[in-house]
Protein backbone atom coordinates (compact mmCIF):
# COMPACT_ATOMS: atom_id res chain seq x y z
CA UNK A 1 -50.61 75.24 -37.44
CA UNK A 2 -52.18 71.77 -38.86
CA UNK A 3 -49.79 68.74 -38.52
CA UNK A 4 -50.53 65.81 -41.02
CA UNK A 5 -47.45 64.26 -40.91
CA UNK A 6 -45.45 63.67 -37.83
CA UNK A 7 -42.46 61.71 -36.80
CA UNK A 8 -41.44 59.92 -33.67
CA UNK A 9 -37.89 58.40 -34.27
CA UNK A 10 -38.46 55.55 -31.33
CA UNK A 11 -35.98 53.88 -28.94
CA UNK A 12 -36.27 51.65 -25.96
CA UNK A 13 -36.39 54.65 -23.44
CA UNK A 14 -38.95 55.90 -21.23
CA UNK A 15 -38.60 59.35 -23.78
CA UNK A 16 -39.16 57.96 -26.79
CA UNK A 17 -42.66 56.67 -24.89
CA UNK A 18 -43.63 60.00 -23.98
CA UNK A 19 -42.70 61.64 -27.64
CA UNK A 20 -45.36 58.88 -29.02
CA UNK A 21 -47.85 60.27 -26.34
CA UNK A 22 -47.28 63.81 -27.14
CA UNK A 23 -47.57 63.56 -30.80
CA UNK A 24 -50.68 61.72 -30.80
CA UNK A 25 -51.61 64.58 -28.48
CA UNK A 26 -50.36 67.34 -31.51
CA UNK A 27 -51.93 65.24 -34.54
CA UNK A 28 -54.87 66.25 -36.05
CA UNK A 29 -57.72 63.62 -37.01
CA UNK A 30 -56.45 63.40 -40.34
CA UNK A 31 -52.57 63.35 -39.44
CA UNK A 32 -50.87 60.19 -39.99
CA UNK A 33 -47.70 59.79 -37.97
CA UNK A 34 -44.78 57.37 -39.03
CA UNK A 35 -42.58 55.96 -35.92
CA UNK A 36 -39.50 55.06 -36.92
CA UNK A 37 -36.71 53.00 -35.18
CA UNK A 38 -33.36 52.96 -36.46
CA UNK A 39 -31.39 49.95 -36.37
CA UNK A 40 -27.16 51.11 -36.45
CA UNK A 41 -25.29 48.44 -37.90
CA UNK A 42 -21.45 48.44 -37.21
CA UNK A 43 -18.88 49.66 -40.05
CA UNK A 44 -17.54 46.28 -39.60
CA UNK A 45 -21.01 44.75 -40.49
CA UNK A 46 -22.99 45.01 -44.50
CA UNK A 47 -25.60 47.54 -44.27
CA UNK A 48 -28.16 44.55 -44.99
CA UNK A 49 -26.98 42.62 -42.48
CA UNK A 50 -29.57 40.47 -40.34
CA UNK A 51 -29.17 41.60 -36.66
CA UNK A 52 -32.35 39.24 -36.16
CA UNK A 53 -32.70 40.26 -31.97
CA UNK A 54 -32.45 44.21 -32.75
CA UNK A 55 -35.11 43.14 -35.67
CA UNK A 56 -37.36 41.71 -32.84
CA UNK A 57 -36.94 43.82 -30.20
CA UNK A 58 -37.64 47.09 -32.73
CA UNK A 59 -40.90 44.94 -34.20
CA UNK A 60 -42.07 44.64 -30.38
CA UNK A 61 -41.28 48.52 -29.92
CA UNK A 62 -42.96 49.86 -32.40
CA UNK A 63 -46.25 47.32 -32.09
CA UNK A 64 -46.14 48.81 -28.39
CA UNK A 65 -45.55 52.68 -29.92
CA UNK A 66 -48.82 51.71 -32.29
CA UNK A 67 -50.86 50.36 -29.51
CA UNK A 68 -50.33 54.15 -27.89
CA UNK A 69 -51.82 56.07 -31.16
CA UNK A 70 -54.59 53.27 -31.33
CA UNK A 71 -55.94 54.58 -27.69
CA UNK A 72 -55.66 58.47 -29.56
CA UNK A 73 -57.25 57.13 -32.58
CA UNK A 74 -54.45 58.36 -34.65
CA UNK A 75 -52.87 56.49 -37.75
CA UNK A 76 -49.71 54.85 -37.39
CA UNK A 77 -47.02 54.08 -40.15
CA UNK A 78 -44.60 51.77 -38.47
CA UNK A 79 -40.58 51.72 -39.87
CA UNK A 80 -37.54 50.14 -39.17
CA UNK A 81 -34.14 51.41 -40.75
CA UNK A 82 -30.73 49.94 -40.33
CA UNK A 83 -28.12 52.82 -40.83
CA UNK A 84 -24.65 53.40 -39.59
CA UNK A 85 -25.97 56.53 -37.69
CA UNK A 86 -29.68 56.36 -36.25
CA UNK A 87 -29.37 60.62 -36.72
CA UNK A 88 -28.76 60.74 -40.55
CA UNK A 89 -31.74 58.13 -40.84
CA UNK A 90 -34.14 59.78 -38.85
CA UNK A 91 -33.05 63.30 -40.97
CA UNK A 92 -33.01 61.56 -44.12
CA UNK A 93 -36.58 60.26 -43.71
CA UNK A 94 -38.00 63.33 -42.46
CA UNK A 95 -37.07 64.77 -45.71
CA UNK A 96 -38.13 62.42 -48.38
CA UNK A 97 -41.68 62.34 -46.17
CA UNK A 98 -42.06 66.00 -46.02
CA UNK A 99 -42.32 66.26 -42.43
CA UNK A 100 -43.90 68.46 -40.78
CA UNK A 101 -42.64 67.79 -37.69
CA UNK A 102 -40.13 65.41 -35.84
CA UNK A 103 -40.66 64.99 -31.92
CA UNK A 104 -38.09 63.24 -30.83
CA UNK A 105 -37.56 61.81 -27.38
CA UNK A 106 -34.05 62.07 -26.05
CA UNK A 107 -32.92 60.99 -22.37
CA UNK A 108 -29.78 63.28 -20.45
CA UNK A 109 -26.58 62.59 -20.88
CA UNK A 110 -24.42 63.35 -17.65
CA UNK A 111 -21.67 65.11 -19.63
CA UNK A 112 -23.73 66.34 -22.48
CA UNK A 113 -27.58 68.11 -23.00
CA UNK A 114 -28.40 64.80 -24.93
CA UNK A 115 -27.02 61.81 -26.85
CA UNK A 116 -25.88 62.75 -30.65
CA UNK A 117 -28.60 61.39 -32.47
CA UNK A 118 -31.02 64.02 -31.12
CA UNK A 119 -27.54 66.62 -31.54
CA UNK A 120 -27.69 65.59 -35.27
CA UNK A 121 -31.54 65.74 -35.57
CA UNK A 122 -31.74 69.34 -34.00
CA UNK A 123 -28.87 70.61 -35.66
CA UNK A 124 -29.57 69.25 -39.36
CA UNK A 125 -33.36 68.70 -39.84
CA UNK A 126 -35.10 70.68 -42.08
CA UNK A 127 -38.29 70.08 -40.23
CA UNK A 128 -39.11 71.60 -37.20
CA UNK A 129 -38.11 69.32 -34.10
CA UNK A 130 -39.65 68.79 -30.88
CA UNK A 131 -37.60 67.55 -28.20
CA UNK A 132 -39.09 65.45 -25.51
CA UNK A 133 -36.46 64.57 -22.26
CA UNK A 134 -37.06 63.96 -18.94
CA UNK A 135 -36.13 66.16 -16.02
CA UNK A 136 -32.27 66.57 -15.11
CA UNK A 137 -31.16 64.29 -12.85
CA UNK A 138 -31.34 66.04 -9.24
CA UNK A 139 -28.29 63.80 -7.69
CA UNK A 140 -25.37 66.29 -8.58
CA UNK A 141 -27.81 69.27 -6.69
CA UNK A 142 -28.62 67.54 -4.05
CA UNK A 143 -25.02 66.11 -3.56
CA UNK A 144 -23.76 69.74 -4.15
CA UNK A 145 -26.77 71.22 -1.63
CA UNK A 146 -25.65 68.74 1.23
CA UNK A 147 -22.25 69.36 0.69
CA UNK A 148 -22.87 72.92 1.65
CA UNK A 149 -25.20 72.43 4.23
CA UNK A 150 -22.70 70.43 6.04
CA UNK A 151 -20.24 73.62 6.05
């Protein structure tokens, strides 16, 4: 299968680094790959409001995010959003790009598989998704393992 164009919805998570990594990893020499952060503005807020330190924190993230396809060689299309929900965004611009794929980093959630803006992206996407998390958290097995090694 030849992937052209990728996307890595990005967030300020050790995930979202890895996702970057991996797709530059998938993307062919011609593939161009937009990363896209999403900034969620509050119902109370404008949609075009300025939230000027989410604007420069996401301009630092995804200058660091193109720095990672520069050592790959790949080409980068940076782009920030600002949405009420960071899932209908990243859907939404999957399908006016024609995606061919999303991969998506997502950390665990201790009461669910993941947060619900990867829930929304796997569920509704019409491109196929690659999810990118980190190993479940080992303190509710090892507190459950020394419980019963102390019986």
């Amino acid at each position: 299968m030849v992937l052209r164009k990728l996307l890595v919805p990005v967030a300020e998570n050790p995930e979202s680094e890895r996702a970057m990594d991996v797709a530059c990893q998938l993307a062919d020499r011609h593939a161009m790959i937009a990363v896209l952060h999403v900034i969620e503005i509050p119902p109370v807020l404008p949609l075009a409001a300025h939230m000027l330190d989410e604007e420069r924190a996401a301009h630092q993230l995804l200058e660091r995010m193109a720095a990672v396809a520069d050592r790959y060689g790949v080409n980068v299309e940076p782009r920030m959003l600002q949405d009420r929900s960071a899932g209908e965004a990243i859907v939404g611009f999957a399908a006016r790009r024609e995606i061919d794929l999303i991969v998506i980093g997502a950390p665990r959630k201790p009461h669910a598989a993941f947060g619900s803006t990867a829930e929304h992206v796997l569920r509704k996407a019409d491109s196929r998704v690659m999810l990118i998390a980190a190993a479940p958290v080992r303190k509710a097995v090892d507190a459950a393992a020394s419980v019963i090694a102390a019986a």
